[in-house]
C-alpha atoms as a PDB file:
ATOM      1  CA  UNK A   1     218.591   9.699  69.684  1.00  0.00           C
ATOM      2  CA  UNK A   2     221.564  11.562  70.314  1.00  0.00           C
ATOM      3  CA  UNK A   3     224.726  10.861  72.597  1.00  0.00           C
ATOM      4  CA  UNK A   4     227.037  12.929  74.453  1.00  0.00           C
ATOM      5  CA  UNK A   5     230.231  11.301  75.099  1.00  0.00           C
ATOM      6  CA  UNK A   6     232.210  12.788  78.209  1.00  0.00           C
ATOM      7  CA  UNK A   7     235.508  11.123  80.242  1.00  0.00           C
ATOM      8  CA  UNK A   8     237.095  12.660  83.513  1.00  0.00           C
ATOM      9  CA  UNK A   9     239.559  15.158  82.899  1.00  0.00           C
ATOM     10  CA  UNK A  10     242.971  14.011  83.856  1.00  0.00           C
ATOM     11  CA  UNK A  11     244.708  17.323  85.525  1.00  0.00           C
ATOM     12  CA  UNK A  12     242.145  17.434  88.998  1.00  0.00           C
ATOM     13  CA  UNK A  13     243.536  18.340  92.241  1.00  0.00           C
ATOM     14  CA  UNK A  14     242.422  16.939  95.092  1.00  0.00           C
ATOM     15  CA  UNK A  15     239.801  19.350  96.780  1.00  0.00           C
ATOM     16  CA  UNK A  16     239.639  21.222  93.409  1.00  0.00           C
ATOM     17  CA  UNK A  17     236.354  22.927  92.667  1.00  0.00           C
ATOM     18  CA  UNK A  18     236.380  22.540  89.081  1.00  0.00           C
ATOM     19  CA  UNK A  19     234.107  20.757  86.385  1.00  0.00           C
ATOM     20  CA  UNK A  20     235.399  17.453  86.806  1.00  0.00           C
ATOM     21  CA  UNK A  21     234.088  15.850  83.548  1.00  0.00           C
ATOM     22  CA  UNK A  22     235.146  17.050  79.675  1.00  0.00           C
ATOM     23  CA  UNK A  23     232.795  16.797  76.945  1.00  0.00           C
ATOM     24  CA  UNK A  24     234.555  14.908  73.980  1.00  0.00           C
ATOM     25  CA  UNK A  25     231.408  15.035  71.153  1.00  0.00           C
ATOM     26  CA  UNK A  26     228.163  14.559  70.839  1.00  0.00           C
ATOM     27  CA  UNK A  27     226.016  12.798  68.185  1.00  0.00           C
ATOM     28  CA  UNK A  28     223.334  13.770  67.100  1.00  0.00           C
ATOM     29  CA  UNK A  29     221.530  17.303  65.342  1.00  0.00           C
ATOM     30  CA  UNK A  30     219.151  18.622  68.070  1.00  0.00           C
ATOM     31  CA  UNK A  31     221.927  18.855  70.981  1.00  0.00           C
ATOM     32  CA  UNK A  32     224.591  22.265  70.769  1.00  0.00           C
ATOM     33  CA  UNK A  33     226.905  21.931  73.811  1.00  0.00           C
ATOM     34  CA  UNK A  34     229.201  25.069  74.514  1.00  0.00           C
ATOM     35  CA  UNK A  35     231.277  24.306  77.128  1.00  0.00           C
ATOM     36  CA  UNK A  36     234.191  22.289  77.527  1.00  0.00           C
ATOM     37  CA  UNK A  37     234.004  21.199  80.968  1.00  0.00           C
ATOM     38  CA  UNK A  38     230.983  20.641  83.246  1.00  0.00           C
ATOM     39  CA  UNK A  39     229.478  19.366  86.189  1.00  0.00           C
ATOM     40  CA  UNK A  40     227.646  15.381  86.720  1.00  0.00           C
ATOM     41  CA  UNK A  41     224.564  17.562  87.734  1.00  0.00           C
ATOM     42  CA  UNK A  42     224.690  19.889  84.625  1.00  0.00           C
ATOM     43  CA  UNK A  43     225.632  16.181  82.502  1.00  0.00           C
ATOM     44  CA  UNK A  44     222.375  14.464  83.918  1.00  0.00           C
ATOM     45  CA  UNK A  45     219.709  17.407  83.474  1.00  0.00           C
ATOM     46  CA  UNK A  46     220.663  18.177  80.332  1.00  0.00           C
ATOM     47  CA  UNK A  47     220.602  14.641  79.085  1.00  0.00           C
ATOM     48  CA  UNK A  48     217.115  14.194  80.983  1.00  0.00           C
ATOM     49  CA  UNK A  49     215.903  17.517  79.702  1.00  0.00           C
ATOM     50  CA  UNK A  50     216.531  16.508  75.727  1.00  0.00           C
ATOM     51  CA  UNK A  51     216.326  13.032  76.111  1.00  0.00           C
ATOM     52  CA  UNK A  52     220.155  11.950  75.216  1.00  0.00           C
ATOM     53  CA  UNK A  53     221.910   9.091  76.159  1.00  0.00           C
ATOM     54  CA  UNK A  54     225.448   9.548  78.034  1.00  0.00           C
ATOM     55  CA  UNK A  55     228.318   8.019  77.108  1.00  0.00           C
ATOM     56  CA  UNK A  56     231.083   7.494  79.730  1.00  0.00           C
ATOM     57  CA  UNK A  57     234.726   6.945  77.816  1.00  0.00           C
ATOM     58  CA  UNK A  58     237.132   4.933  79.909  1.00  0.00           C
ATOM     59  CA  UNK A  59     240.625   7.398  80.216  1.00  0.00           C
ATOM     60  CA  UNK A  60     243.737   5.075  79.255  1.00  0.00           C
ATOM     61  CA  UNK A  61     245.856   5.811  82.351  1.00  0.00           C
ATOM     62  CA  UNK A  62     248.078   8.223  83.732  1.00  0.00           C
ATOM     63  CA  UNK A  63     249.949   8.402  79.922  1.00  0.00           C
ATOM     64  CA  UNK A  64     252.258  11.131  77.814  1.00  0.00           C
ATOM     65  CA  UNK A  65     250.350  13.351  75.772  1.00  0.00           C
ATOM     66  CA  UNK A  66     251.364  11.139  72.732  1.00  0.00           C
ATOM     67  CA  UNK A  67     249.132   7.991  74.923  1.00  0.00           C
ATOM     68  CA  UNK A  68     252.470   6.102  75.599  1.00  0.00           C
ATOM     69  CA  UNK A  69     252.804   5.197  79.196  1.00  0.00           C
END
């Protein structure tokens, strides 16, 4: 079965009409995904369309780029 592991991106605006999730990897030989950022809706048909599992990352805070806080 293969897994696609996503978190929220960290840089959203409020009102912003951006992809609000970021793919981070996938696992798994039968799933190829090209973009970067996308949408819940995009996320969920995909996964129900192949038949992979997602996997929602928790974000570690509002951190430096080096994870410190």
């Amino acid at each position: 079965m293969s897994k696609i592991f996503i978190r929220e991106r960290r840089k959203i605006e409020k009102g912003e009409k951006k992809p609000r999730l970021r793919i981070v990897g996938v696992s798994g030989n039968d799933i190829k995904l090209y973009s970067k950022h996308i949408r819940k809706v995009e996320l969920d048909t995909i996964a129900n369309e192949t038949g992979a599992q997602i996997v929602y990352l928790p974000s570690h805070g509002k951190g430096k780029k080096d994870g410190s806080r």
